[in-house]
N, C-alpha and C. Protein backbone atom coordinates (compact mmCIF):
# COMPACT_ATOMS: atom_id res chain seq x y z
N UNK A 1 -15.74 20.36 -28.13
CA UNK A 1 -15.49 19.73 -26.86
C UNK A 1 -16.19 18.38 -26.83
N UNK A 2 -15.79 17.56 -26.27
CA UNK A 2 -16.12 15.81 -26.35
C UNK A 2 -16.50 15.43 -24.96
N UNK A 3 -18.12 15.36 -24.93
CA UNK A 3 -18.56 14.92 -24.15
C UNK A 3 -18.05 13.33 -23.05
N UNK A 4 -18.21 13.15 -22.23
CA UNK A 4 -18.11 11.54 -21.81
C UNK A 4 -19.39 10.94 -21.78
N UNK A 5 -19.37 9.98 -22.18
CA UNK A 5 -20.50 9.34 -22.58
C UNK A 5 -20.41 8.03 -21.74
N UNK A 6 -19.59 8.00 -20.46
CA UNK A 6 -19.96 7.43 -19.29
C UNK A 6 -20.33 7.92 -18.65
N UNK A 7 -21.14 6.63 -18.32
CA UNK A 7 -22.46 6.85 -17.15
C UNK A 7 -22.54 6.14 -16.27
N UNK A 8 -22.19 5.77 -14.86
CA UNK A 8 -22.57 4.51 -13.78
C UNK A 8 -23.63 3.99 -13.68
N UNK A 9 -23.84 2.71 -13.72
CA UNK A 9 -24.83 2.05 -13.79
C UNK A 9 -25.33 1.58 -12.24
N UNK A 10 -25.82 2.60 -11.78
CA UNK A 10 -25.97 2.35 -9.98
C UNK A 10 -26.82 1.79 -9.73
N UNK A 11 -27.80 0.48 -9.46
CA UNK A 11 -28.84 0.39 -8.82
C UNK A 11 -28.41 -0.89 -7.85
N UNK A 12 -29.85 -0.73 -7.26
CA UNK A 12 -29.44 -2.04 -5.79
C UNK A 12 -29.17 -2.98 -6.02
N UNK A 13 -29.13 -4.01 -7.30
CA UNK A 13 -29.27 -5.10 -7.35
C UNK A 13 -27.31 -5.04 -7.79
N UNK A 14 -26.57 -4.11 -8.06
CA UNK A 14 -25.28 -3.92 -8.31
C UNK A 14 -24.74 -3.47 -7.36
N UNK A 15 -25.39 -2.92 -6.34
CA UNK A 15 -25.33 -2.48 -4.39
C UNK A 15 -24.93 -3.82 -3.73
N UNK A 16 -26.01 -4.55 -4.13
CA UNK A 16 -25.85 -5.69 -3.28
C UNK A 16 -24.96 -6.76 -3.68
N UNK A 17 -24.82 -6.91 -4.82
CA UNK A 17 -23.80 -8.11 -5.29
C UNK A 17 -22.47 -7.29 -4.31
N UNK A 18 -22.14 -6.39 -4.52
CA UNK A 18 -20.67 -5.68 -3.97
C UNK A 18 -20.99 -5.93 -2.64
N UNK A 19 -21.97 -5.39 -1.72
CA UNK A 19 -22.07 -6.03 -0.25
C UNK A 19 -22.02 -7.25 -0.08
N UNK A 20 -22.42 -8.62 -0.54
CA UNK A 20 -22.67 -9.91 -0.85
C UNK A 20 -20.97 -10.06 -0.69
N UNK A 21 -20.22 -9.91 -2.29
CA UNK A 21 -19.06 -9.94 -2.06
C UNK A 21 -18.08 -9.67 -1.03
N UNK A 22 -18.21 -8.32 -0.42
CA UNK A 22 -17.37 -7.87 0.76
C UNK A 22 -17.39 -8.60 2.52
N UNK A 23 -19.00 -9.23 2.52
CA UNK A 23 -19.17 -10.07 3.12
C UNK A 23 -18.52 -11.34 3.18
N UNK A 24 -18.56 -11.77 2.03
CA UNK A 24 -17.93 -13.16 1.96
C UNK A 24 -16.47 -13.29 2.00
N UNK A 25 -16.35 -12.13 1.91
CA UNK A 25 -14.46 -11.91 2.20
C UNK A 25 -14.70 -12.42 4.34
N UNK A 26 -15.01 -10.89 4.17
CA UNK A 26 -15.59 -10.99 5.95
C UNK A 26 -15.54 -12.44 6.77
N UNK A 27 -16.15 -13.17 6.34
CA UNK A 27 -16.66 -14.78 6.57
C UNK A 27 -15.12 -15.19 6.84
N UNK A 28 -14.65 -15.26 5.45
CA UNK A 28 -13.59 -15.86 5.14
C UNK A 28 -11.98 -15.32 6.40
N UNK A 29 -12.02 -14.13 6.80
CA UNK A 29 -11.13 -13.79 7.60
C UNK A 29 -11.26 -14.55 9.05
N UNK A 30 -9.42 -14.67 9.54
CA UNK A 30 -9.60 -14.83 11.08
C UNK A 30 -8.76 -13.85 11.73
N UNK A 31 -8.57 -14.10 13.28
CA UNK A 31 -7.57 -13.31 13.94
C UNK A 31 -6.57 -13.82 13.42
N UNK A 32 -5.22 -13.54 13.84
CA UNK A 32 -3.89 -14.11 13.25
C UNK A 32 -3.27 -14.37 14.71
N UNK A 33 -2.53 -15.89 14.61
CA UNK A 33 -2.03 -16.22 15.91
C UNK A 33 -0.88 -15.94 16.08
N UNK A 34 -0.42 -15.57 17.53
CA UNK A 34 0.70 -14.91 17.73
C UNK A 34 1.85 -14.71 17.02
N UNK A 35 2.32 -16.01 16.74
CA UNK A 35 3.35 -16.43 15.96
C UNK A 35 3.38 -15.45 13.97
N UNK A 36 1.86 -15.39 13.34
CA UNK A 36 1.69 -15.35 12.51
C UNK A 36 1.92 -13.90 12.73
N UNK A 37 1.19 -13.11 13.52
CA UNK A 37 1.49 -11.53 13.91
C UNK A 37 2.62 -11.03 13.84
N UNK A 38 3.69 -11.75 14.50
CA UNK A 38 4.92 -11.10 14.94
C UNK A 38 6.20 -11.74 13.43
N UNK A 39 5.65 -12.57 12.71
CA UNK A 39 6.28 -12.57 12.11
C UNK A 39 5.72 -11.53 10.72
N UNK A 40 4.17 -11.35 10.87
CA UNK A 40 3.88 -9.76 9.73
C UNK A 40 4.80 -9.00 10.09
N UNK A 41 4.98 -8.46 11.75
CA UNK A 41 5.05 -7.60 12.17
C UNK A 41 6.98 -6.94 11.62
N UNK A 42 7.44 -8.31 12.02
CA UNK A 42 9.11 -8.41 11.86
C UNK A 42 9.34 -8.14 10.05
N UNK A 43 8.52 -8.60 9.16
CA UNK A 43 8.47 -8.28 7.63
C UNK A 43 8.55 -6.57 7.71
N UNK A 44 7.61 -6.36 8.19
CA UNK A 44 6.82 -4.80 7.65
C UNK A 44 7.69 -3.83 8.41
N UNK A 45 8.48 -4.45 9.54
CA UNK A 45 9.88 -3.54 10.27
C UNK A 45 11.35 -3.57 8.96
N UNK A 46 11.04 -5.10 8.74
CA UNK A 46 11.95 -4.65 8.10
C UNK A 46 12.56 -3.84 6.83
N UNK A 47 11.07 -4.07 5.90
CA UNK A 47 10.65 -3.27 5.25
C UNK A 47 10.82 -1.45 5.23
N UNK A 48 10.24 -1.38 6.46
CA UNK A 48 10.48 0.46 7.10
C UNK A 48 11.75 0.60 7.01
N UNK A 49 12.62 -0.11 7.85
CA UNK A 49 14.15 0.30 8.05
C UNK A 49 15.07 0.17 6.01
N UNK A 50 14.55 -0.95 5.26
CA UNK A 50 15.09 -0.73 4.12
C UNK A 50 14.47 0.22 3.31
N UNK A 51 13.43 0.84 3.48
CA UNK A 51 12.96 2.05 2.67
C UNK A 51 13.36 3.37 2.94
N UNK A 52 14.15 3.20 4.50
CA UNK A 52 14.60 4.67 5.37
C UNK A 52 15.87 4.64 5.34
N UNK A 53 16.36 3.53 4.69
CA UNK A 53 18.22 3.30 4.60
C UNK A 53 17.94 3.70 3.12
N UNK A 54 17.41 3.35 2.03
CA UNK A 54 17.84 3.55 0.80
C UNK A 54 17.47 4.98 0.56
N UNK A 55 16.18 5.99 1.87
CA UNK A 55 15.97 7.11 1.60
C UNK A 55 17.41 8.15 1.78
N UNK A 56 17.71 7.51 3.23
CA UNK A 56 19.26 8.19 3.78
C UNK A 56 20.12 8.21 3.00
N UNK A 57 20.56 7.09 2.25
CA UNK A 57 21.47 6.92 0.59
C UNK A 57 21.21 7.73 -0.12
N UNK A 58 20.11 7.79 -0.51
CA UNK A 58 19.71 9.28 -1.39
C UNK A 58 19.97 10.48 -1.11
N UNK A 59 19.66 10.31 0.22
CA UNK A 59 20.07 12.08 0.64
C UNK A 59 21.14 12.38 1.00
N UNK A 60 21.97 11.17 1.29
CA UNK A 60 23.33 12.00 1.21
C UNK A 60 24.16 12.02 0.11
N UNK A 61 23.97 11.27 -0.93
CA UNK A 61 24.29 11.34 -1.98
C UNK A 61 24.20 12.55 -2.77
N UNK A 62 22.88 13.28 -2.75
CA UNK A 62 22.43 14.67 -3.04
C UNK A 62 22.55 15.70 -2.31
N UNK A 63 23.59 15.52 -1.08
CA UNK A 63 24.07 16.77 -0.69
C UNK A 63 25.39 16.43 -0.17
N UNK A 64 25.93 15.62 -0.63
CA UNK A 64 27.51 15.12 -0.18
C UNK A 64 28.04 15.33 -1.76
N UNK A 65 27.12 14.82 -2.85
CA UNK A 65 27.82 14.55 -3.89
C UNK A 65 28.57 15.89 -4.60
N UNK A 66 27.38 16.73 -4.59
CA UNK A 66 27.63 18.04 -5.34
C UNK A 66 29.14 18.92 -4.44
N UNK A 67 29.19 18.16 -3.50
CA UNK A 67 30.24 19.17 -2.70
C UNK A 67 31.65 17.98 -3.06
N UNK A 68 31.68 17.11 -3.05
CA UNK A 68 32.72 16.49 -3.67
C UNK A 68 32.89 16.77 -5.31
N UNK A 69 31.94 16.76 -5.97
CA UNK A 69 32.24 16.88 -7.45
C UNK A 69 32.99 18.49 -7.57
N UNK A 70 32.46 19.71 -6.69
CA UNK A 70 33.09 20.90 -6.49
C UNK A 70 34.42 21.01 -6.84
N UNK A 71 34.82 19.96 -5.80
CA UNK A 71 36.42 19.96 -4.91
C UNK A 71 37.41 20.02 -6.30
């Protein structure tokens, strides 16, 4: 049997660079203005509706098909 011979190298000074980092993201963010919102918002709709149309395609394909190939 074959040991793993990784090991995490955890201490604070590798704690803190990653907090340091996640911070400076932090800094870097703003709110998003109206305009910028509603046009995420209109992407990520449309997105939903083409992932729930190509799901519906699928499923009727897989239970329409087998009953036509029957016939």
């Amino acid at each position: 049997m074959v040991e793993s011979t990784f090991e995490p190298k955890i201490n604070t000074e590798s704690v803190g660079q990653v907090i340091r980092a996640h911070l400076r993201v932090l800094k870097l963010t703003r709110k998003p203005s109206r305009e910028e919102f509603l046009t995420i918002a209109k992407v990520a709709g449309v997105g939903i509706l083409a992932v729930g149309a190509i799901g519906f395609i699928v499923y009727v394909l897989l239970t329409m098909l087998p009953q036509w190939v029957a016939k």
